[in-house]
C-alpha atoms as a PDB file:
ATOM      1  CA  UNK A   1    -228.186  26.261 118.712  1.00  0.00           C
ATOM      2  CA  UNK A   2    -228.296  29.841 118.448  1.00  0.00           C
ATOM      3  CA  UNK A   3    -225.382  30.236 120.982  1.00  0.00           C
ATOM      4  CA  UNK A   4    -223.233  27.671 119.241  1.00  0.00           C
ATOM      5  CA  UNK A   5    -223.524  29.847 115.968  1.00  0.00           C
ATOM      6  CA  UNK A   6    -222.291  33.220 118.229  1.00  0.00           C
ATOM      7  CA  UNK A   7    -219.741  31.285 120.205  1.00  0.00           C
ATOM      8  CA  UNK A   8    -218.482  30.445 116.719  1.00  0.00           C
ATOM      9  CA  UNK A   9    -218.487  33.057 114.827  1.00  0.00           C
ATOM     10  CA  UNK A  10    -217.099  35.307 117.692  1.00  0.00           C
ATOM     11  CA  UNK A  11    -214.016  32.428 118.248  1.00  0.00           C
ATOM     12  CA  UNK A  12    -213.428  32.787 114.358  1.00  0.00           C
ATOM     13  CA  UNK A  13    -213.579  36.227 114.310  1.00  0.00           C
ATOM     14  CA  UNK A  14    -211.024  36.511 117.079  1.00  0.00           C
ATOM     15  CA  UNK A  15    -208.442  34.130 115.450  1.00  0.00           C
ATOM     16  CA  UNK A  16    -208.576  35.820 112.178  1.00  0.00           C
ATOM     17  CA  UNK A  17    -208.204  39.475 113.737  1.00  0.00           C
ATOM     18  CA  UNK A  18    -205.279  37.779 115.610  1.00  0.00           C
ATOM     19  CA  UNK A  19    -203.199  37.030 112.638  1.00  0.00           C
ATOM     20  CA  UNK A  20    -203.341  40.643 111.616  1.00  0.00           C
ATOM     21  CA  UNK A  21    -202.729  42.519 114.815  1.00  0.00           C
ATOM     22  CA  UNK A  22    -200.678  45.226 114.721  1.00  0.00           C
ATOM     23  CA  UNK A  23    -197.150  44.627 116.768  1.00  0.00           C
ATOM     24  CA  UNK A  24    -196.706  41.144 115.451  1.00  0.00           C
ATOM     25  CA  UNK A  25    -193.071  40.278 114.880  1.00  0.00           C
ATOM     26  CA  UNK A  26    -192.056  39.237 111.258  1.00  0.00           C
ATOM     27  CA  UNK A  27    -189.138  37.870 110.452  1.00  0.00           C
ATOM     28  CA  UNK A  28    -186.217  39.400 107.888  1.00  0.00           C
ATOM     29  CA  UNK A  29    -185.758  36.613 104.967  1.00  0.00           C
ATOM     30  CA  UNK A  30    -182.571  37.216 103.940  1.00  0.00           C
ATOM     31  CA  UNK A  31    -181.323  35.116 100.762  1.00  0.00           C
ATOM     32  CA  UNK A  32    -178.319  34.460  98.867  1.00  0.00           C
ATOM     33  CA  UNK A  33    -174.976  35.887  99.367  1.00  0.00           C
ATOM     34  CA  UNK A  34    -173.898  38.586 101.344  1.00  0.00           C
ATOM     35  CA  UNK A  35    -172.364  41.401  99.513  1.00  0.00           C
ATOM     36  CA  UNK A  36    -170.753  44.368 101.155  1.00  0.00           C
ATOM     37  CA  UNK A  37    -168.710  47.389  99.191  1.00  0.00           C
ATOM     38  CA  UNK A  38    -165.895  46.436 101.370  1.00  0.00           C
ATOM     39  CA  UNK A  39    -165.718  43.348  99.374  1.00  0.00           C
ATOM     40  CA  UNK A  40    -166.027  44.629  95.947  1.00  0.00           C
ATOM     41  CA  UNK A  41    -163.212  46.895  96.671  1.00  0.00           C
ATOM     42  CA  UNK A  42    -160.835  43.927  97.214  1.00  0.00           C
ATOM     43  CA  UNK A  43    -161.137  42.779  93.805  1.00  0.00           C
ATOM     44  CA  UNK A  44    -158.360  43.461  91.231  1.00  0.00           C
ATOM     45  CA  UNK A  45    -158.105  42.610  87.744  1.00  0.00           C
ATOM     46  CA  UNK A  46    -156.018  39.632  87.445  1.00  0.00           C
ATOM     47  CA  UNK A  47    -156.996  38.103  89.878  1.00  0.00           C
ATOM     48  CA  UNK A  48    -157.753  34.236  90.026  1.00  0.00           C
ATOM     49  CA  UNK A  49    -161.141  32.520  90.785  1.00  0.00           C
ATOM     50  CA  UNK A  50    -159.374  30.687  94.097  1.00  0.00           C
ATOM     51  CA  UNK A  51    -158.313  34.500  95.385  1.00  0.00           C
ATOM     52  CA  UNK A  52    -162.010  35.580  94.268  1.00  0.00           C
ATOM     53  CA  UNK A  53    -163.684  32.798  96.028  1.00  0.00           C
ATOM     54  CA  UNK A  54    -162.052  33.276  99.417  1.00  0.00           C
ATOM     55  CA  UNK A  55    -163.207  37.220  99.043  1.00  0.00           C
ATOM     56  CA  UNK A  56    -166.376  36.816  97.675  1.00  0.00           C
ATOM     57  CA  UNK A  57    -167.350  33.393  98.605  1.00  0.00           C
ATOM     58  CA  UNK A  58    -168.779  30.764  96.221  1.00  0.00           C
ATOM     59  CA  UNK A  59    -170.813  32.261  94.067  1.00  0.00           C
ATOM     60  CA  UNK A  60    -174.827  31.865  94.015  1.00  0.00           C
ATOM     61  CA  UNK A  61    -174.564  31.012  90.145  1.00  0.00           C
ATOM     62  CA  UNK A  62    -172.454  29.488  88.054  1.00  0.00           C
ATOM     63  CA  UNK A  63    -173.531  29.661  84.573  1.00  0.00           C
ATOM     64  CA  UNK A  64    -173.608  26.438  82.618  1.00  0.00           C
ATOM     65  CA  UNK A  65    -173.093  27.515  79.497  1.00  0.00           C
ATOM     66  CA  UNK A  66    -170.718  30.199  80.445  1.00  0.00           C
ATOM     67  CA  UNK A  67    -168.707  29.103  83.869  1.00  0.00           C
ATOM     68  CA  UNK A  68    -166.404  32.434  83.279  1.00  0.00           C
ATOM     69  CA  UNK A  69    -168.973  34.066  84.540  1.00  0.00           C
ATOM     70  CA  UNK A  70    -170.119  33.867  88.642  1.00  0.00           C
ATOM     71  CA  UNK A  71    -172.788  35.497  89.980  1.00  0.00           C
ATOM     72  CA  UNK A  72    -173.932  36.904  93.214  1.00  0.00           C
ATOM     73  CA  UNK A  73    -177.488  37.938  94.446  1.00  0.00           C
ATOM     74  CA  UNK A  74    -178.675  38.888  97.985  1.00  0.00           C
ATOM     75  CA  UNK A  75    -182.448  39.879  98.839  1.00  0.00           C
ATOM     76  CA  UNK A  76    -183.949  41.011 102.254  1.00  0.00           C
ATOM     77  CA  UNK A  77    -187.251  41.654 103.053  1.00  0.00           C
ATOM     78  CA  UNK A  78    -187.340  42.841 106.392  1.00  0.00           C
ATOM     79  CA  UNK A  79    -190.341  42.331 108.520  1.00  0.00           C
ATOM     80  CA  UNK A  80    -192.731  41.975 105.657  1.00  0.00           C
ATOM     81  CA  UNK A  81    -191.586  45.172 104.055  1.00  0.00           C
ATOM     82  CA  UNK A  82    -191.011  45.387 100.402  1.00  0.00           C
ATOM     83  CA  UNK A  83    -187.852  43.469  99.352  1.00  0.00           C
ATOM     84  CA  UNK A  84    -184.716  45.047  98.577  1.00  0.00           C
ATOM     85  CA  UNK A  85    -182.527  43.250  95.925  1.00  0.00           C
ATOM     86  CA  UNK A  86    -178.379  43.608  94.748  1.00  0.00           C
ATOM     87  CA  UNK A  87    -176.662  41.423  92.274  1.00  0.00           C
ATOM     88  CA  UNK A  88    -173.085  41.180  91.407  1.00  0.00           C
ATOM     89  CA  UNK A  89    -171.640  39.618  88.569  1.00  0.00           C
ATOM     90  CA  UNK A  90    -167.604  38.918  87.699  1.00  0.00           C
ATOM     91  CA  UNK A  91    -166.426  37.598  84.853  1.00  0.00           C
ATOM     92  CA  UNK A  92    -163.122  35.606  84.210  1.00  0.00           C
ATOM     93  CA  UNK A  93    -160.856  35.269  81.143  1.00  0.00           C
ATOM     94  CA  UNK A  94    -159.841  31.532  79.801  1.00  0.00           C
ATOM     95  CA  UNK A  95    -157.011  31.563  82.733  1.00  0.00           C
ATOM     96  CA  UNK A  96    -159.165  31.965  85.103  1.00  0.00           C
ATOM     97  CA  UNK A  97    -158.499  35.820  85.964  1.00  0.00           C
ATOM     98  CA  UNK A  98    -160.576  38.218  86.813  1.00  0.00           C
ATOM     99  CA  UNK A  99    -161.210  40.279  84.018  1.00  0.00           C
ATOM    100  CA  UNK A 100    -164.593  42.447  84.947  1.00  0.00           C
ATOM    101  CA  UNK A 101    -167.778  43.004  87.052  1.00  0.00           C
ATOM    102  CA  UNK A 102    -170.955  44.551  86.440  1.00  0.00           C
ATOM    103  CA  UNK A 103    -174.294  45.024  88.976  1.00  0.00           C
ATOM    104  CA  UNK A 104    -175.431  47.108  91.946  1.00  0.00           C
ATOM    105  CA  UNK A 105    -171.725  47.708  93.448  1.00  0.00           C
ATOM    106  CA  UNK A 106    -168.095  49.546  91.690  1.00  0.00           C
ATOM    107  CA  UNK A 107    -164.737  49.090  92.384  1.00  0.00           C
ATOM    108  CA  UNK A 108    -162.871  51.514  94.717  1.00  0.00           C
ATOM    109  CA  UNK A 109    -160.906  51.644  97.595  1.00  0.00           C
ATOM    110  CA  UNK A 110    -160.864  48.868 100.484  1.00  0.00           C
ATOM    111  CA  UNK A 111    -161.490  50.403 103.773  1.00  0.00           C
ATOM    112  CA  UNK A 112    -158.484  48.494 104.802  1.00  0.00           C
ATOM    113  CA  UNK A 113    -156.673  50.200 101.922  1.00  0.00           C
ATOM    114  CA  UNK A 114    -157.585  53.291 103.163  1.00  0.00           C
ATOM    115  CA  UNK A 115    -156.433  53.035 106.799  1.00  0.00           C
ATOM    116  CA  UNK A 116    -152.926  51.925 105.627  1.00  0.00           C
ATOM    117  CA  UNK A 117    -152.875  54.956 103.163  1.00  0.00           C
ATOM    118  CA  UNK A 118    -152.185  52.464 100.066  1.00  0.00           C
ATOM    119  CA  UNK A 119    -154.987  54.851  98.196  1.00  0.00           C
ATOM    120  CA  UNK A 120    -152.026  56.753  97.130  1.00  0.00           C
ATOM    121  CA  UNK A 121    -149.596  54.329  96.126  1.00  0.00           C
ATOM    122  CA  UNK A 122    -152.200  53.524  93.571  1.00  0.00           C
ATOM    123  CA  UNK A 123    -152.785  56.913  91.865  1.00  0.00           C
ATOM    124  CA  UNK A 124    -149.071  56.735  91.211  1.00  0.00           C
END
């Protein structure tokens, strides 16, 4: 009897020290939509949702009560870590054009953009 009680308590102690040990690999949970400043820098004002969608992709949210207004989130927690959040919103005008944006990420130059040198034909 008395060995039954050791031989369990040793064989539980060993399965809950397992869950814990250090080295064990935990997954990244990524969620949502992928946002990169690469994107954001694509936008324009004027633009319409269909040019908008094939940037940005569709967007996580679509407001019900407003649908001129899309919104994009992404979260990662890697590896148990603390989670890391950015959110994007654009907002459209009654024909459909892109008429703003507000969140973690501003407008600037698309590395693309830049490589062609078009960075200048905009400051004119």
């Amino acid at each position: 009897m008395h060995k039954k009680v050791l031989l369990s308590l040793c064989l539980s102690s060993v399965l809950t020290v397992g869950c814990s040990v250090p080295g064990v690999y935990k997954l990244d949970i990524q969620q949502g939509n992928i946002i990169t400043q690469d994107m954001v820098d694509q936008l324009r004002p004027g633009m319409t949702t269909r040019q908008v969608r094939f940037i940005m992709g569709t967007p996580l949210v679509t407001d019900t009560f407003s649908p001129q207004r899309w919104d994009y989130l992404y979260s990662i927690q890697p590896g148990g870590e603390n989670r890391h959040q950015e959110r994007l919103s654009l907002f459209f005008d009654e024909q459909d054009q892109l008429t703003g944006l507000t969140g973690d990420f501003q407008p600037g130059i698309s590395k693309d953009q830049e490589i062609l040198g078009q960075e200048h034909l905009e400051e004119d």
